[in-house]
C-alpha atoms as a PDB file:
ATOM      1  CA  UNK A   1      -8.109 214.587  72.102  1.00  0.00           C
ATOM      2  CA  UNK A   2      -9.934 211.855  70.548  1.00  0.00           C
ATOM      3  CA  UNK A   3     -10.592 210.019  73.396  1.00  0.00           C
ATOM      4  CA  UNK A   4     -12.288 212.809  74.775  1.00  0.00           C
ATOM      5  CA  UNK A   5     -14.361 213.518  71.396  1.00  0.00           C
ATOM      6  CA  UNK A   6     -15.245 209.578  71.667  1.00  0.00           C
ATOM      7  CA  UNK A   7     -16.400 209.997  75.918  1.00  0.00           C
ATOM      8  CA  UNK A   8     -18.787 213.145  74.169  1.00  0.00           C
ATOM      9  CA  UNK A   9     -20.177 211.415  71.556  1.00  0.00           C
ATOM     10  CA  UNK A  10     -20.923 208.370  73.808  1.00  0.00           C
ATOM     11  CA  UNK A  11     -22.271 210.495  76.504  1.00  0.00           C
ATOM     12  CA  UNK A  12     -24.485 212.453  74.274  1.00  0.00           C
ATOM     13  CA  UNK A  13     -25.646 209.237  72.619  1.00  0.00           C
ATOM     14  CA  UNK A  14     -26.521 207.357  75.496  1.00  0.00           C
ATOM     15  CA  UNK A  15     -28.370 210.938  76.921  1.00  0.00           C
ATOM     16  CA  UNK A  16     -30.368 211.196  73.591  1.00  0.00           C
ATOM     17  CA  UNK A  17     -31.478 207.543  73.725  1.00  0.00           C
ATOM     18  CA  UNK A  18     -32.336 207.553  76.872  1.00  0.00           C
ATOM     19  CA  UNK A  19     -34.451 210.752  76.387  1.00  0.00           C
ATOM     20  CA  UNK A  20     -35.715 209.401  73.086  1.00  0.00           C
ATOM     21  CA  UNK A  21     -36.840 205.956  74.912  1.00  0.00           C
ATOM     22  CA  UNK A  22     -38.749 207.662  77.232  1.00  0.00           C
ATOM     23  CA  UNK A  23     -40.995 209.754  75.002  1.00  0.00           C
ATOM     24  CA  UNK A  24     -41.661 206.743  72.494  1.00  0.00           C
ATOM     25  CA  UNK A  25     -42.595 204.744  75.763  1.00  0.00           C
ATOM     26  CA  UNK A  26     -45.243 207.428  76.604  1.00  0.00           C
ATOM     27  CA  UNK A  27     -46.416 207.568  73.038  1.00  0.00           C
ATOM     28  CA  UNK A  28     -47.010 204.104  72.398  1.00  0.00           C
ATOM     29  CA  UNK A  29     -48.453 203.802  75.956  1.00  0.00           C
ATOM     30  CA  UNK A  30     -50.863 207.220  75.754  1.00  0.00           C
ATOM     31  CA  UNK A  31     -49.922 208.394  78.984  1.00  0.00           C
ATOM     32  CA  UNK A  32     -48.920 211.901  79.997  1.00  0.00           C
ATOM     33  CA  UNK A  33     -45.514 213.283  78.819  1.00  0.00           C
ATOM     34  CA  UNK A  34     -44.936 214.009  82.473  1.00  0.00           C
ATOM     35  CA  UNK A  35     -44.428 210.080  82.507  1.00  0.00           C
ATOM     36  CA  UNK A  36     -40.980 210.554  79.947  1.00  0.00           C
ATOM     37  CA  UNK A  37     -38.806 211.462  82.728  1.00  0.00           C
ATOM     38  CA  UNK A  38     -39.319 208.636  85.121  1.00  0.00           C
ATOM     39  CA  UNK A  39     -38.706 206.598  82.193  1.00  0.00           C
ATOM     40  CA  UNK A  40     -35.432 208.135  80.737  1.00  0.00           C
ATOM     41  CA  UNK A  41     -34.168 207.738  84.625  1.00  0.00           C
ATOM     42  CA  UNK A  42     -34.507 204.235  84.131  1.00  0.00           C
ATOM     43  CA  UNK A  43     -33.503 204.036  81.269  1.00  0.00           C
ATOM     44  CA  UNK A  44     -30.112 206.074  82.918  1.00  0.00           C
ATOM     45  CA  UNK A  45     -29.916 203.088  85.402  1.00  0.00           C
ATOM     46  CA  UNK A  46     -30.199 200.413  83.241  1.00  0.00           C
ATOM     47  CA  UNK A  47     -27.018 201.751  81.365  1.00  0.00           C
ATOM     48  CA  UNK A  48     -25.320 201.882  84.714  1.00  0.00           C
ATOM     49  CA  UNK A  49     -25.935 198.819  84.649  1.00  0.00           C
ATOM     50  CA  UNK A  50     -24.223 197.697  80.876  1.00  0.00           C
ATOM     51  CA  UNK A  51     -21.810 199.846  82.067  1.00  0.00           C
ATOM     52  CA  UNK A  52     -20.949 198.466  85.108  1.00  0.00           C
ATOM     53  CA  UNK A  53     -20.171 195.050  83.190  1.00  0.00           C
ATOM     54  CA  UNK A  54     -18.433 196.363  79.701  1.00  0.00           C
ATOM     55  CA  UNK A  55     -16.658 199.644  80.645  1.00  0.00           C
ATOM     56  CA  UNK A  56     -13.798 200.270  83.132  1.00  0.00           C
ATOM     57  CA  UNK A  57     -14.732 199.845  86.107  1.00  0.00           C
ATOM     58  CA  UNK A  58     -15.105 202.784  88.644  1.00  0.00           C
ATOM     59  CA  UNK A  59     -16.632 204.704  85.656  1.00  0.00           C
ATOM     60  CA  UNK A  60     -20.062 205.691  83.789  1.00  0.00           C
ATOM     61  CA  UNK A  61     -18.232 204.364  80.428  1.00  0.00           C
ATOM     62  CA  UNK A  62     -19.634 201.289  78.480  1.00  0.00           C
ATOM     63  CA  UNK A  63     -16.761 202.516  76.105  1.00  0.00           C
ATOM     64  CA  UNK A  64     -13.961 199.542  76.797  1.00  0.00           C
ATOM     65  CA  UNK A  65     -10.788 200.463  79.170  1.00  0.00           C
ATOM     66  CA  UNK A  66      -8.795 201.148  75.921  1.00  0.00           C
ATOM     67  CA  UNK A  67     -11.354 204.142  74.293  1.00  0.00           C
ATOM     68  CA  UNK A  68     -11.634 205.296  77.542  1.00  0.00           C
ATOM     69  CA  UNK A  69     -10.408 208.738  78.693  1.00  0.00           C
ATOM     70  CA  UNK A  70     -10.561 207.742  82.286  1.00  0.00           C
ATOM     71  CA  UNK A  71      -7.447 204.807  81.663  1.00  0.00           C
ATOM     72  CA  UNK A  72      -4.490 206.099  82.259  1.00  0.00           C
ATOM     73  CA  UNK A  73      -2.039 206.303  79.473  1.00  0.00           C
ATOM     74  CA  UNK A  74       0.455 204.127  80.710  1.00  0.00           C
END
Protein backbone atom coordinates (compact mmCIF):
# COMPACT_ATOMS: atom_id res chain seq x y z
CA UNK A 1 0.00 0.00 0.00
CA UNK A 2 2.68 2.43 0.34
CA UNK A 3 4.22 1.90 -2.70
CA UNK A 4 1.19 2.73 -4.35
CA UNK A 5 0.58 6.00 -2.08
CA UNK A 6 4.40 6.86 -3.12
CA UNK A 7 3.54 6.09 -7.40
CA UNK A 8 0.35 8.85 -6.47
CA UNK A 9 2.16 11.29 -4.88
CA UNK A 10 4.94 11.15 -7.55
CA UNK A 11 2.50 11.13 -10.32
CA UNK A 12 0.54 14.00 -9.02
CA UNK A 13 3.77 15.89 -8.36
CA UNK A 14 5.33 15.54 -11.52
CA UNK A 15 1.50 16.46 -13.19
CA UNK A 16 1.34 19.66 -10.99
CA UNK A 17 4.87 20.77 -11.97
CA UNK A 18 4.53 20.22 -15.16
CA UNK A 19 1.21 22.20 -15.26
CA UNK A 20 2.71 24.79 -12.95
CA UNK A 21 5.89 25.19 -15.45
CA UNK A 22 3.84 25.86 -18.15
CA UNK A 23 1.75 28.75 -16.84
CA UNK A 24 4.89 30.54 -15.19
CA UNK A 25 6.53 30.09 -18.74
CA UNK A 26 3.57 32.02 -20.31
CA UNK A 27 3.62 34.58 -17.57
CA UNK A 28 7.06 35.54 -17.62
CA UNK A 29 6.95 35.36 -21.46
CA UNK A 30 3.37 37.47 -21.91
CA UNK A 31 2.02 35.20 -24.31
CA UNK A 32 -1.46 33.71 -24.42
CA UNK A 33 -2.44 31.07 -21.79
CA UNK A 34 -3.41 28.97 -24.77
CA UNK A 35 0.53 28.66 -25.01
CA UNK A 36 0.56 26.61 -21.21
CA UNK A 37 -0.37 23.42 -22.72
CA UNK A 38 2.20 23.00 -25.40
CA UNK A 39 4.51 23.77 -22.72
CA UNK A 40 3.38 21.36 -19.88
CA UNK A 41 3.57 18.59 -22.91
CA UNK A 42 7.06 19.26 -22.98
CA UNK A 43 7.57 19.57 -20.00
CA UNK A 44 5.71 15.71 -19.85
CA UNK A 45 8.49 14.61 -22.34
CA UNK A 46 11.29 15.90 -20.80
CA UNK A 47 10.39 13.76 -17.63
CA UNK A 48 10.13 10.80 -19.94
CA UNK A 49 13.13 11.52 -20.47
CA UNK A 50 14.69 11.61 -16.47
CA UNK A 51 12.67 8.83 -16.31
CA UNK A 52 13.87 6.82 -18.84
CA UNK A 53 17.48 7.08 -17.16
CA UNK A 54 16.61 6.93 -13.14
CA UNK A 55 13.42 4.78 -12.90
CA UNK A 56 12.85 1.11 -13.88
CA UNK A 57 12.95 0.72 -17.00
CA UNK A 58 9.80 -0.15 -19.13
CA UNK A 59 8.00 2.41 -16.86
CA UNK A 60 6.88 6.26 -16.50
CA UNK A 61 8.62 6.09 -12.84
CA UNK A 62 11.71 8.32 -12.00
CA UNK A 63 10.93 6.67 -8.53
CA UNK A 64 14.07 3.97 -8.31
CA UNK A 65 13.23 0.05 -9.03
CA UNK A 66 12.98 -0.41 -5.19
CA UNK A 67 9.92 2.47 -4.47
CA UNK A 68 8.49 1.30 -7.39
CA UNK A 69 5.08 -0.45 -7.54
CA UNK A 70 5.77 -1.79 -10.96
CA UNK A 71 9.00 -4.22 -9.42
CA UNK A 72 7.93 -7.20 -8.58
CA UNK A 73 8.16 -8.25 -5.02
CA UNK A 74 10.43 -10.93 -5.34
Amino acid sequence: MQKLVLDLAERSAWTGAEAALGLAAVELADISVWWAAPIALLAASAKSWVAGRLGRKGTASTLPAAKDPATPAF
